[in-house]
C-alpha atoms as a PDB file:
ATOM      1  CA  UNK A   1     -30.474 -29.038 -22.429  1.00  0.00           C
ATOM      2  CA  UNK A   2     -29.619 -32.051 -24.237  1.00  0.00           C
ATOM      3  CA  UNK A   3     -27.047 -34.445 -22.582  1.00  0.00           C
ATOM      4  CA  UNK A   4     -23.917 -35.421 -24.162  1.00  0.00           C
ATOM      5  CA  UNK A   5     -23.842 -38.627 -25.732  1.00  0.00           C
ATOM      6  CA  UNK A   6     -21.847 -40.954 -23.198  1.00  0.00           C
ATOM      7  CA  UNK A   7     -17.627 -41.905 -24.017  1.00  0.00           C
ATOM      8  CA  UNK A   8     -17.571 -45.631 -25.160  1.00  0.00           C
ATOM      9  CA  UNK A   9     -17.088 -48.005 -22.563  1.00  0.00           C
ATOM     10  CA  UNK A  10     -13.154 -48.964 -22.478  1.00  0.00           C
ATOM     11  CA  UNK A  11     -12.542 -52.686 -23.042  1.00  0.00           C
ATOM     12  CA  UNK A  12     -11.309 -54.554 -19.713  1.00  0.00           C
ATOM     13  CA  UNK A  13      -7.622 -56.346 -19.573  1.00  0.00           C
ATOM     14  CA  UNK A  14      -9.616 -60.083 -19.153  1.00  0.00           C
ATOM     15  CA  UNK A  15      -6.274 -62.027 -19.202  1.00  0.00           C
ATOM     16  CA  UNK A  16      -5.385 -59.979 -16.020  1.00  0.00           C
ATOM     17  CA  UNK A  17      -8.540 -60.388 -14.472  1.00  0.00           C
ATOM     18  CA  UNK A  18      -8.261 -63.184 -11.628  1.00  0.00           C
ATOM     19  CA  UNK A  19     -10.857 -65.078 -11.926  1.00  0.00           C
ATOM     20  CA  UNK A  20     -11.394 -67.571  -8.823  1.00  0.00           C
ATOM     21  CA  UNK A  21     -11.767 -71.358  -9.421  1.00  0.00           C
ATOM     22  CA  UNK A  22     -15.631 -71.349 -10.960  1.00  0.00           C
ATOM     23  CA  UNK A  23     -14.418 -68.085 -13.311  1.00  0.00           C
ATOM     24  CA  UNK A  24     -16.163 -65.650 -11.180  1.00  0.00           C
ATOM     25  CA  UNK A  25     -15.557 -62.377  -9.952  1.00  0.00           C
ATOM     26  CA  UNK A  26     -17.776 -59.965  -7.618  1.00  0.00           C
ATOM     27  CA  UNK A  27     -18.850 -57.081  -8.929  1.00  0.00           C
ATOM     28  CA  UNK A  28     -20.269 -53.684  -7.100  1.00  0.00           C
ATOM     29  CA  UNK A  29     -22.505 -51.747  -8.306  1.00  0.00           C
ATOM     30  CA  UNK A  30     -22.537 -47.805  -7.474  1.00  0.00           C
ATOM     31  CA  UNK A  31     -24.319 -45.151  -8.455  1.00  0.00           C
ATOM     32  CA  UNK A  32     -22.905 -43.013 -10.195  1.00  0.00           C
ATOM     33  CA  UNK A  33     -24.310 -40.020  -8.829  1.00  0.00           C
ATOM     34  CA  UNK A  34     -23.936 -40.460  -5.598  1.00  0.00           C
ATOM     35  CA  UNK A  35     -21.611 -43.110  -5.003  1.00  0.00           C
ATOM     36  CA  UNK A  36     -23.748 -45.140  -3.017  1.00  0.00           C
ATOM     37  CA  UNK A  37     -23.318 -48.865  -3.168  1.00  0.00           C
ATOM     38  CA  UNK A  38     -26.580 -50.826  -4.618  1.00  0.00           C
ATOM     39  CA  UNK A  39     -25.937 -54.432  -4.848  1.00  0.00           C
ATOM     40  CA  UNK A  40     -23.059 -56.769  -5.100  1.00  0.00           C
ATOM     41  CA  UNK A  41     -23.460 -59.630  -7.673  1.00  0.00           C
ATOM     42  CA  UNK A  42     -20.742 -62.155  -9.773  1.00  0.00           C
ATOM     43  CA  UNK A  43     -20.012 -61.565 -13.510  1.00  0.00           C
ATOM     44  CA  UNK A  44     -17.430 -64.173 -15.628  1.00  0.00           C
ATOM     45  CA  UNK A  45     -16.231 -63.134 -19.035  1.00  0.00           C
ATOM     46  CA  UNK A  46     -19.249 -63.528 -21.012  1.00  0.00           C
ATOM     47  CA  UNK A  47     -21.161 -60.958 -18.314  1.00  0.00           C
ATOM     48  CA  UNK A  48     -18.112 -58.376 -18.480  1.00  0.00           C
ATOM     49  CA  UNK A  49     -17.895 -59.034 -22.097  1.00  0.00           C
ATOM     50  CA  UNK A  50     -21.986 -58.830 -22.829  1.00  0.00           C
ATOM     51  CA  UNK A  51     -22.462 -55.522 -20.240  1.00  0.00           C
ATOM     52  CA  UNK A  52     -19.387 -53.850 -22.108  1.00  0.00           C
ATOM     53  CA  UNK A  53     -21.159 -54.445 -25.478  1.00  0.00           C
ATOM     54  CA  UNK A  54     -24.640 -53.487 -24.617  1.00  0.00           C
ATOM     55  CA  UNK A  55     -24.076 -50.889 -22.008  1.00  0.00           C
ATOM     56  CA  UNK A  56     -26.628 -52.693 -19.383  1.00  0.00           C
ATOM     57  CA  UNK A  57     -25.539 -55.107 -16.988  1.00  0.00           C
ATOM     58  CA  UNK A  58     -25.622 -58.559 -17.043  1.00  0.00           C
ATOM     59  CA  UNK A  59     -24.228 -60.976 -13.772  1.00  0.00           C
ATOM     60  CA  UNK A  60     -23.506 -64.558 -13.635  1.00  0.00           C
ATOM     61  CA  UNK A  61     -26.270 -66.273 -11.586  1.00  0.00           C
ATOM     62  CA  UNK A  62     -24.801 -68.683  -9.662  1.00  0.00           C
ATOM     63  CA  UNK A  63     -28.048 -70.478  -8.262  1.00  0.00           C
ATOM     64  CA  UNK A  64     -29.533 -71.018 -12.030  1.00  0.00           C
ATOM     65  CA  UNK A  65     -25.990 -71.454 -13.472  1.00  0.00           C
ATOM     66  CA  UNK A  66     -26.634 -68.811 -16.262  1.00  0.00           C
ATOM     67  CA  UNK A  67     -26.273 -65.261 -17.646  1.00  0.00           C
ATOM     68  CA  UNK A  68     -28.534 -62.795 -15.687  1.00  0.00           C
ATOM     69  CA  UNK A  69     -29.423 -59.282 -17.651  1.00  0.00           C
ATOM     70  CA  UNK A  70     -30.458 -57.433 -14.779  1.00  0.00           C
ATOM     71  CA  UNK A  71     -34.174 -55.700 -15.245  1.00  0.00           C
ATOM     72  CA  UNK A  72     -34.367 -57.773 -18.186  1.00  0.00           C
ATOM     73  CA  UNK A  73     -38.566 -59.010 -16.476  1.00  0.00           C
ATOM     74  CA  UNK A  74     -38.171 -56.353 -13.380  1.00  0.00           C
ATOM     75  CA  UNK A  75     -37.403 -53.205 -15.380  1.00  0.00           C
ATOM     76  CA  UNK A  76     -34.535 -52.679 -12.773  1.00  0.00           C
ATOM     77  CA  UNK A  77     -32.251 -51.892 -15.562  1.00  0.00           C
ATOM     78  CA  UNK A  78     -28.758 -50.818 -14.857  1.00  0.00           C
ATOM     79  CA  UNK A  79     -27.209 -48.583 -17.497  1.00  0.00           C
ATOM     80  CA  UNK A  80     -23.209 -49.455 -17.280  1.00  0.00           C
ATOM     81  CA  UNK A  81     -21.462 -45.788 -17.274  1.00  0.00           C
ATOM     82  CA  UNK A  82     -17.782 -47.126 -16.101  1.00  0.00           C
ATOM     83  CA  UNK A  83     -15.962 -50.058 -14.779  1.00  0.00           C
ATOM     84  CA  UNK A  84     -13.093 -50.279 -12.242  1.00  0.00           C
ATOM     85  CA  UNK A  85     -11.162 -52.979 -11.125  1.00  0.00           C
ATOM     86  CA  UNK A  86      -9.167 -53.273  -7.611  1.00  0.00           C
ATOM     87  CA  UNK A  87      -5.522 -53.367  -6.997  1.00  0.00           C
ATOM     88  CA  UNK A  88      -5.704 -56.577  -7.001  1.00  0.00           C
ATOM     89  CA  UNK A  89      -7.504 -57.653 -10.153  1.00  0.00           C
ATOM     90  CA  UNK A  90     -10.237 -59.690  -8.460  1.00  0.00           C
ATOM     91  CA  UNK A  91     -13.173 -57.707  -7.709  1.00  0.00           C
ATOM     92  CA  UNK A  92     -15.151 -55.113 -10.175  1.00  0.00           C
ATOM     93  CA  UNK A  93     -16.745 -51.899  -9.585  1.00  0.00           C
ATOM     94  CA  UNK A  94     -19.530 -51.076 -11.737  1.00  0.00           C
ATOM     95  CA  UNK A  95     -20.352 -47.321 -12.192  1.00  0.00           C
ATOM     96  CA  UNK A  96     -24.363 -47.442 -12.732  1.00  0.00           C
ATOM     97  CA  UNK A  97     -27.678 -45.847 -13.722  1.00  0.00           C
ATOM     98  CA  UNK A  98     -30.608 -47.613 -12.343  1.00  0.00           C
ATOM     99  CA  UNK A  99     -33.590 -47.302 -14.011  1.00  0.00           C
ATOM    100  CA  UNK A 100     -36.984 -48.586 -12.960  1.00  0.00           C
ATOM    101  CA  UNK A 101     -36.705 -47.925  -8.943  1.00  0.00           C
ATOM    102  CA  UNK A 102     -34.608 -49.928  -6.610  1.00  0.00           C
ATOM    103  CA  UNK A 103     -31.571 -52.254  -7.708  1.00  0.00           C
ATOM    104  CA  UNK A 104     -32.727 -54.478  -4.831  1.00  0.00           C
ATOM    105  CA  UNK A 105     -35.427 -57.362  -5.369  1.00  0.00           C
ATOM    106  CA  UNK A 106     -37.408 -56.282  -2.718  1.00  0.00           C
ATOM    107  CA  UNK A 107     -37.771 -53.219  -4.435  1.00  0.00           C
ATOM    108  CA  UNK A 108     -35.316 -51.297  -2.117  1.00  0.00           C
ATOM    109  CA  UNK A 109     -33.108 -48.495  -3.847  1.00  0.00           C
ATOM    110  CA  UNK A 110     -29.888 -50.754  -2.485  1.00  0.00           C
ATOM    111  CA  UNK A 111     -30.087 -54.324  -1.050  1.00  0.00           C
ATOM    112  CA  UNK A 112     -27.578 -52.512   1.607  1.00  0.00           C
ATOM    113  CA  UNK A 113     -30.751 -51.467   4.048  1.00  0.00           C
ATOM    114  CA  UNK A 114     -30.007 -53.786   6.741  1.00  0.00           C
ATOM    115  CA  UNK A 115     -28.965 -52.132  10.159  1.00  0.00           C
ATOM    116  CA  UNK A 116     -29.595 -53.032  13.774  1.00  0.00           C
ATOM    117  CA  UNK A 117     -29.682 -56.006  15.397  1.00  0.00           C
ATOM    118  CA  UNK A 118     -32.949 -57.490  13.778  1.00  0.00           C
ATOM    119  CA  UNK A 119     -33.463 -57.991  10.087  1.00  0.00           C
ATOM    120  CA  UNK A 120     -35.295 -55.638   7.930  1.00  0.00           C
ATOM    121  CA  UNK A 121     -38.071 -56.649   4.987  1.00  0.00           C
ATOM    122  CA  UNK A 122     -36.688 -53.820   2.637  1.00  0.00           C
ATOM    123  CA  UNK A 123     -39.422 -52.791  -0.154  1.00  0.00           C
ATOM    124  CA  UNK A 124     -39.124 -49.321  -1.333  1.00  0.00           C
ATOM    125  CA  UNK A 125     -39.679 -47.750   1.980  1.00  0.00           C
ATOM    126  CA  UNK A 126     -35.928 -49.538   3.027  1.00  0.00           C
ATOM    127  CA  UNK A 127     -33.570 -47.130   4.646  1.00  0.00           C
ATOM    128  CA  UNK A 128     -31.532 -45.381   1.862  1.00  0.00           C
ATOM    129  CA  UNK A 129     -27.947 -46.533   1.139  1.00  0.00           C
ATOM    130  CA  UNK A 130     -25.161 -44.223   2.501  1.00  0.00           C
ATOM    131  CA  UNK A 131     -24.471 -41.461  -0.051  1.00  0.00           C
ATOM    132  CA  UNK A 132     -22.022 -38.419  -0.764  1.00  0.00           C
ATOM    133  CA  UNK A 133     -22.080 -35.657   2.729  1.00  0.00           C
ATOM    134  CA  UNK A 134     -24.639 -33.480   0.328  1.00  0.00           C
ATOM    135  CA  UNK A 135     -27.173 -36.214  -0.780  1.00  0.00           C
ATOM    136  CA  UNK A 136     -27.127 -37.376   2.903  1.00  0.00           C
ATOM    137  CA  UNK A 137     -27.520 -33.471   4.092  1.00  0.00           C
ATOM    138  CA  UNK A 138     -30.380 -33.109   2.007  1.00  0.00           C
ATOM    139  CA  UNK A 139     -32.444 -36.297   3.082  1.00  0.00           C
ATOM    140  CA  UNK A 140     -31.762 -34.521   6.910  1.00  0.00           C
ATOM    141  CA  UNK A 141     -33.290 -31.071   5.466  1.00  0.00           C
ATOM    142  CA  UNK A 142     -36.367 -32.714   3.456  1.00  0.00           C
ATOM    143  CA  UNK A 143     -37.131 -35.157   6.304  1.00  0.00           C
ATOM    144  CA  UNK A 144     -37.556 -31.828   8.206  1.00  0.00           C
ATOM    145  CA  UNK A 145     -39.721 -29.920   5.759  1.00  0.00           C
ATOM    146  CA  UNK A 146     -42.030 -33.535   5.909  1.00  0.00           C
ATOM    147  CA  UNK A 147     -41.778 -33.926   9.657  1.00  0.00           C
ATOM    148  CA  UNK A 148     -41.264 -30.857  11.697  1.00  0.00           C
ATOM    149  CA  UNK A 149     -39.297 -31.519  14.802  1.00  0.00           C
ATOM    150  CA  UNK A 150     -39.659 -28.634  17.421  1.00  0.00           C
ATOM    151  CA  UNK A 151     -36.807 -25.897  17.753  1.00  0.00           C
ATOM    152  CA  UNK A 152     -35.482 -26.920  14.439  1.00  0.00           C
ATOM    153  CA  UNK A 153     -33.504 -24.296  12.404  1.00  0.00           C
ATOM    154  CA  UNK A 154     -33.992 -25.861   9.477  1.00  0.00           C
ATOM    155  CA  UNK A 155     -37.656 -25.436  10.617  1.00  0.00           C
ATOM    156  CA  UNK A 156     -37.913 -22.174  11.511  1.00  0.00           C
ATOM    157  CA  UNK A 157     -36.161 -21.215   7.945  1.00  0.00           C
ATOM    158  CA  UNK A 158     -39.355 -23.110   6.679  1.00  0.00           C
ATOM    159  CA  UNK A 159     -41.380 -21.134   8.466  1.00  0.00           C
ATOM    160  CA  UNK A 160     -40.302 -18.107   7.419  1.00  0.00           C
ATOM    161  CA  UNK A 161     -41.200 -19.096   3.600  1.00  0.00           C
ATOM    162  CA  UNK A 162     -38.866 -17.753   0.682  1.00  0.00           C
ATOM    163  CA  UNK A 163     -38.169 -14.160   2.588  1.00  0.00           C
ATOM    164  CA  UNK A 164     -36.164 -15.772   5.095  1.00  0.00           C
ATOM    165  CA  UNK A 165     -34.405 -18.945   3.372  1.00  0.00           C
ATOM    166  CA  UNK A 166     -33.700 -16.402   0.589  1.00  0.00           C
ATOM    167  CA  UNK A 167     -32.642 -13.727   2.909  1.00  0.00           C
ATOM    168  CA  UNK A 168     -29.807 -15.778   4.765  1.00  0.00           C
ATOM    169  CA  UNK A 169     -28.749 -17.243   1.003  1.00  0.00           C
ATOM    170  CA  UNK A 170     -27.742 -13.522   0.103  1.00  0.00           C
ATOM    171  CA  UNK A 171     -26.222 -12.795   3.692  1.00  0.00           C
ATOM    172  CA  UNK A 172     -24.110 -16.550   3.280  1.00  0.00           C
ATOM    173  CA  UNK A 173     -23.244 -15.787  -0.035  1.00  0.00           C
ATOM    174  CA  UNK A 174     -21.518 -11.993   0.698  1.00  0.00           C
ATOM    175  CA  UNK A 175     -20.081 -13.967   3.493  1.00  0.00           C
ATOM    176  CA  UNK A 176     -18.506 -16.651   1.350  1.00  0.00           C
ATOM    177  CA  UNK A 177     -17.171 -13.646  -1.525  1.00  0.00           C
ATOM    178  CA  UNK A 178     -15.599 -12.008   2.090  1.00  0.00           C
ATOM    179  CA  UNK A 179     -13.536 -14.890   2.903  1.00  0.00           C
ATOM    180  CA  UNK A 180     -12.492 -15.835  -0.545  1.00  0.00           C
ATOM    181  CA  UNK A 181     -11.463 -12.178  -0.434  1.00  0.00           C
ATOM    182  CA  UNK A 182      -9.395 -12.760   3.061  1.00  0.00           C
ATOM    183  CA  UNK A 183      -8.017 -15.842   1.016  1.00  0.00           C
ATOM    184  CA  UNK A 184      -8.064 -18.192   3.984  1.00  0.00           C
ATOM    185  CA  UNK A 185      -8.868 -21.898   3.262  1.00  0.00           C
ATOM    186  CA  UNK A 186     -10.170 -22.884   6.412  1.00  0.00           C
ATOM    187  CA  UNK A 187     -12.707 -19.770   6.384  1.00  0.00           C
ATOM    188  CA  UNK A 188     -13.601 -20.195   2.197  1.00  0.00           C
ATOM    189  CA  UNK A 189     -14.431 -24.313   3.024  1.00  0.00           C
ATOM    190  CA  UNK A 190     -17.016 -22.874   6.167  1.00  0.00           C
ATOM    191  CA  UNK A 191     -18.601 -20.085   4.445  1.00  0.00           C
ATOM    192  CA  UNK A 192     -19.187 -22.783   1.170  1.00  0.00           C
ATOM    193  CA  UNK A 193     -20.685 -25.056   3.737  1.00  0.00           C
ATOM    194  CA  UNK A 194     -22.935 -22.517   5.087  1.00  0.00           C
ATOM    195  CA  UNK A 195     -24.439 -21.906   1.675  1.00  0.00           C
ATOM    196  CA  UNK A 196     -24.505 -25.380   0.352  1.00  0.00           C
ATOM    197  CA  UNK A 197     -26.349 -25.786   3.284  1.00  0.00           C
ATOM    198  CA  UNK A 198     -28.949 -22.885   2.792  1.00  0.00           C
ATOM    199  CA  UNK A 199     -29.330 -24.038  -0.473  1.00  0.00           C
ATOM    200  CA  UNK A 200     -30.516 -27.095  -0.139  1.00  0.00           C
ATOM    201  CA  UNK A 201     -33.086 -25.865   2.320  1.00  0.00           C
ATOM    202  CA  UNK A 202     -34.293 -23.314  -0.643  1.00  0.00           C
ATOM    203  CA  UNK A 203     -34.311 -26.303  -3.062  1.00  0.00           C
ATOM    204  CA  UNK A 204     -36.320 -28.483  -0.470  1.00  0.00           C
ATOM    205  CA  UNK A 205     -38.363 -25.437   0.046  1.00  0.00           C
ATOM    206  CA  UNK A 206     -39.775 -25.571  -3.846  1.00  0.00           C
ATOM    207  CA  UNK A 207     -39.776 -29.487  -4.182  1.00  0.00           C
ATOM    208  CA  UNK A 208     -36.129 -29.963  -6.239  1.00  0.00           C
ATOM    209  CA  UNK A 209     -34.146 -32.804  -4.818  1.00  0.00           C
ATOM    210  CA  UNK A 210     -30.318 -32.277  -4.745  1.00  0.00           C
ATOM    211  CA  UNK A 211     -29.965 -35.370  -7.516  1.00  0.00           C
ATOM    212  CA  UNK A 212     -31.214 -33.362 -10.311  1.00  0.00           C
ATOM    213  CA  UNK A 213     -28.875 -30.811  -9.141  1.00  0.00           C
ATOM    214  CA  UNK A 214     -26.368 -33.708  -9.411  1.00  0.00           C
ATOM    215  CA  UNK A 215     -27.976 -34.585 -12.932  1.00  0.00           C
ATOM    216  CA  UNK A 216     -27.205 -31.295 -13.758  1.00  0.00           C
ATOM    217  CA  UNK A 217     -23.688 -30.866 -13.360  1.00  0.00           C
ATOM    218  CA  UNK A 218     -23.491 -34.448 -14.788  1.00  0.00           C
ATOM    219  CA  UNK A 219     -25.378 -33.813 -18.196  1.00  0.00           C
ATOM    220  CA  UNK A 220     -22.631 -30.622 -18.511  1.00  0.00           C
ATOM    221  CA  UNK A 221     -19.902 -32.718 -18.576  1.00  0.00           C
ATOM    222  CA  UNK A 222     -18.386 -33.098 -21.483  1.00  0.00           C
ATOM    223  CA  UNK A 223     -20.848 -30.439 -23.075  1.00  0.00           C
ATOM    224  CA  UNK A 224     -19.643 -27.575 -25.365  1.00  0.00           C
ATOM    225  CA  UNK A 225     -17.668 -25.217 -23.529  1.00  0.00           C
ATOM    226  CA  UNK A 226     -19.099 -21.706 -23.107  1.00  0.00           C
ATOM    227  CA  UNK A 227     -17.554 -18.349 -23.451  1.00  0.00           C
ATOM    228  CA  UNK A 228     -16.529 -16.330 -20.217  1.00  0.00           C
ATOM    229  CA  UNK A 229     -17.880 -13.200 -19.891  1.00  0.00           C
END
């Protein structure tokens, strides 16, 4: 399937924008798939104005005192899909696909991998950013398929190969269709959980991540609609 061609970026109110004393404002950047939080960096006009034209990024450095593409010599480009500002008009959020690995220059995924009481070196074996309940689900269940850990469940579904993980999809699914039937919220929400759940183990099981699942339902946005049956 070919992906619908992305909305044009809308143009930001820059006269409301406030701008502290040097013209700066800090920017976020999150992915956009997953909502987790890569970097935090400063933009003036000219960045908002240059990464709303082009559709890639560009910050204000503040230690060389000039416009920063980002990836421009890394490769670490970020592809701008939205821009938010706060309530109060003084600090951007940057909706982005990175490209080329980690937004971090230490080659990290998000320069957020510090935790603990000593500091971390980062590199692209840095802990992975917080995430969406599913994305962080499914690092749990494929962290179990590569290292076992005794009297797992999600282990002993492993074990039992397709039969079993595909086995307790059917039985969670005929569950879930029951209590949509019974029409009781809290029931529907537990029974969706349960199967989210199994599938994810069946997805870890054949070696799909749950981010192309998420690339998925993202490249069908927007895309033609298609007929019920």
């Amino acid at each position: 399937m070919t992906p619908p061609s992305l909305p044009p970026l809308e143009p930001l109110p820059l006269e409301h924008l406030r701008f502290d004393a040097a013209g700066l404002l800090p920017a976020i950047a999150q992915d956009w798939l997953d909502g987790s939080v890569l970097m935090v960096a400063w933009m003036n006009r000219e960045a908002i104005a240059r990464s709303l034209a082009t559709a890639e990024v560009h910050y204000w450095s503040r230690s060389r005192q000039e416009l920063w593409h980002k990836g421009a010599t890394s490769g670490q480009i970020q592809r701008l899909r939205g821009v938010r500002y706060d309530c109060d008009a003084d600090v951007l959020l940057l909706t982005v696909e990175q490209l080329g690995g980690g937004a971090c220059h230490t080659g990290a995924r998000s320069c957020f991998f510090g935790a603990g009481p000593s500091p971390q070196p980062g590199g692209a074996a840095a802990p992975l950013p917080p995430a969406d309940a599913c994305s962080e689900l499914y690092r749990v269940v494929d962290q179990r398929r590569r290292a076992p850990e005794p009297g797992s469940y999600v282990n002993r579904l492993f074990e039992g190969g397709d039969n079993r993980i595909l086995k307790k999809i059917g039985e969670e699914s005929t569950e879930f269709v029951m209590a949509c039937k019974d029409g009781e919220g809290p029931a529907i929400a537990a029974e969706a959980a349960d199967l989210v759940f199994h599938l994810q183990v069946a997805l870890a099981q054949h070696g799909v991540s749950w981010r192309q699942v998420l690339q998925v339902l993202a490249d069908r946005r927007g895309a033609p609609r298609r007929p019920v049956d």
